[in-house]
Protein backbone atom coordinates (compact mmCIF):
# COMPACT_ATOMS: atom_id res chain seq x y z
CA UNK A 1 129.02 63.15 43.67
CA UNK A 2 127.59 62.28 40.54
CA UNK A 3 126.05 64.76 38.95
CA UNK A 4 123.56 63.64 35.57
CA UNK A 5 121.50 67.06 33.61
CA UNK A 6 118.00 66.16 32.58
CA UNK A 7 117.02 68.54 29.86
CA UNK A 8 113.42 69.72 30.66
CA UNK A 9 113.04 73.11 29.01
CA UNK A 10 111.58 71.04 25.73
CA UNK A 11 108.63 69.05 28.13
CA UNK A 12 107.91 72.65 30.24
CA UNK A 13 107.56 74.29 26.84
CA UNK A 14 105.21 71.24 25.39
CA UNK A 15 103.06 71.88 28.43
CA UNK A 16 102.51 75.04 28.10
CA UNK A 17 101.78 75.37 24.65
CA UNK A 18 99.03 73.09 25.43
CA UNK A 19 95.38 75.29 25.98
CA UNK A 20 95.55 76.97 29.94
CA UNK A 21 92.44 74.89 31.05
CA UNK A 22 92.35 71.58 33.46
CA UNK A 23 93.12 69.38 30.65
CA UNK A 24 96.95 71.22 30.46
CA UNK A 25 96.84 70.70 34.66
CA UNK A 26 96.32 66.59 33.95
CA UNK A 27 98.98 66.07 31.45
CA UNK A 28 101.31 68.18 33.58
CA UNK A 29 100.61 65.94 36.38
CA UNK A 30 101.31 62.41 33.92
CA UNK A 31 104.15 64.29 32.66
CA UNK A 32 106.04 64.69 36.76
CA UNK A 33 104.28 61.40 37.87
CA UNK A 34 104.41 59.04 35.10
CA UNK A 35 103.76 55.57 34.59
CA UNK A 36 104.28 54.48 38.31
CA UNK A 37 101.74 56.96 40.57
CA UNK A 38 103.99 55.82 43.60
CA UNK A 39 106.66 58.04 42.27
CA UNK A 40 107.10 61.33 40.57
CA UNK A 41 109.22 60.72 37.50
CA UNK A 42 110.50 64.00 36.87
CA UNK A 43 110.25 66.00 40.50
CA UNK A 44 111.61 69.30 39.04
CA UNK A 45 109.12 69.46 37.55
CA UNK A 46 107.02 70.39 40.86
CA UNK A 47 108.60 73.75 40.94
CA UNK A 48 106.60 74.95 37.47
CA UNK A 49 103.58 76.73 37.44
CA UNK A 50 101.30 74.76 34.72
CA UNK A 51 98.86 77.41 34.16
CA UNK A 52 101.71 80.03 33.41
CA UNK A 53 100.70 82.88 31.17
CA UNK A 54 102.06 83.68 27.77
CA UNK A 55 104.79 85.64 29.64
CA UNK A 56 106.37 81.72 30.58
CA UNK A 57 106.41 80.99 27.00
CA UNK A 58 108.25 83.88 25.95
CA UNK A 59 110.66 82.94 28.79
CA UNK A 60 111.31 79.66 27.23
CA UNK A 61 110.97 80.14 23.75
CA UNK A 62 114.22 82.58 24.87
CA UNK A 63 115.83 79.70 27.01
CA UNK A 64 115.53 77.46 24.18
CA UNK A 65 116.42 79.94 21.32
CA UNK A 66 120.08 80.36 23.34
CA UNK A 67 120.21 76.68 23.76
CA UNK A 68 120.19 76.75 27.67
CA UNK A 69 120.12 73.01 28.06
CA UNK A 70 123.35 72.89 26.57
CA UNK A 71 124.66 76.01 28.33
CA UNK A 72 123.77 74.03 31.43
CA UNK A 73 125.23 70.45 30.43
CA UNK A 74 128.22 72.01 30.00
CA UNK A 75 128.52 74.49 33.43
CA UNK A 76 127.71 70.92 35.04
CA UNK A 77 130.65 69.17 33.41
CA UNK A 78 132.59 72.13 34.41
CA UNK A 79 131.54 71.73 37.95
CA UNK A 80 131.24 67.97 38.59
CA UNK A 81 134.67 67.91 39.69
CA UNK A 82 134.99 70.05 42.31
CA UNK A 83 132.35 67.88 44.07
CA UNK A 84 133.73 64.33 43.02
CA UNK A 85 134.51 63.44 46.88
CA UNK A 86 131.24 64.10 48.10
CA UNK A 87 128.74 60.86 47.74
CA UNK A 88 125.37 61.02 46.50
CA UNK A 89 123.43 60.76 42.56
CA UNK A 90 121.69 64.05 42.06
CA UNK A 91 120.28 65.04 38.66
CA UNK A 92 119.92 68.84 37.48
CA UNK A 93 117.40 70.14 35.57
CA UNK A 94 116.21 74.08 34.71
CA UNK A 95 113.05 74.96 35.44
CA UNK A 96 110.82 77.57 35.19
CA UNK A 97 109.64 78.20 38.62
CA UNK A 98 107.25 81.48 37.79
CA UNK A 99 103.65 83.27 39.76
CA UNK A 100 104.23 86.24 37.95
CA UNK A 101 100.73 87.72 37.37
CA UNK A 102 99.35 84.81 40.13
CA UNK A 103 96.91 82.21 39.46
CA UNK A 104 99.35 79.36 41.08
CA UNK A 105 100.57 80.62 44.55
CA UNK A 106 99.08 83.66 46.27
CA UNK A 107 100.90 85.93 48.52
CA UNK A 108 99.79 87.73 51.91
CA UNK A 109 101.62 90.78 52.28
């Protein structure tokens, strides 16, 4: 299996510093889409929330501050070969999938 880390921490913490207002929803939507709208460029990126509140941003400010992209390149190298034999391409990516304080999903319950 080969096994490629796409560092996305940087682009999750672009969008949200960007104002919480439709104009942040549209350039999160270029941002997974991209150039081709047949395609989403960057699918992890379907699991953020892109009107997070400031609590996100603390969240990655952290993730960024202890260099988690890194952390996580290097756990994947680590890994990679104890699934060598098994086919496929996959890419890996961290992402801040958060509803804390709601405005994204709601919950019956």
């Amino acid at each position: 299996m080969n096994l490629t880390y796409v560092s996305l921490l940087q682009t999750q913490r672009r969008l949200q510093g960007l104002p919480r207002n439709y104009a942040r929803f549209r350039e999160y939507l270029r941002t997974m889409i991209g150039p081709d709208p047949t395609t989403l460029q960057l699918p992890p990126l379907n699991f953020m929330n892109p009107m997070g509140k400031d609590h996100v941003t603390v969240l990655l400010d952290a993730l960024l501050a202890l260099d988690a992209d890194r952390v996580a390149t290097e756990a994947l190298a680590e890994a990679a070969p104890y699934a060598a034999d098994v086919p496929g391409d996959f890419k890996i990516a961290l992402v801040i999938a958060d509803d804390l304080m709601g405005g994204w999903t709601k919950h019956v319950g």
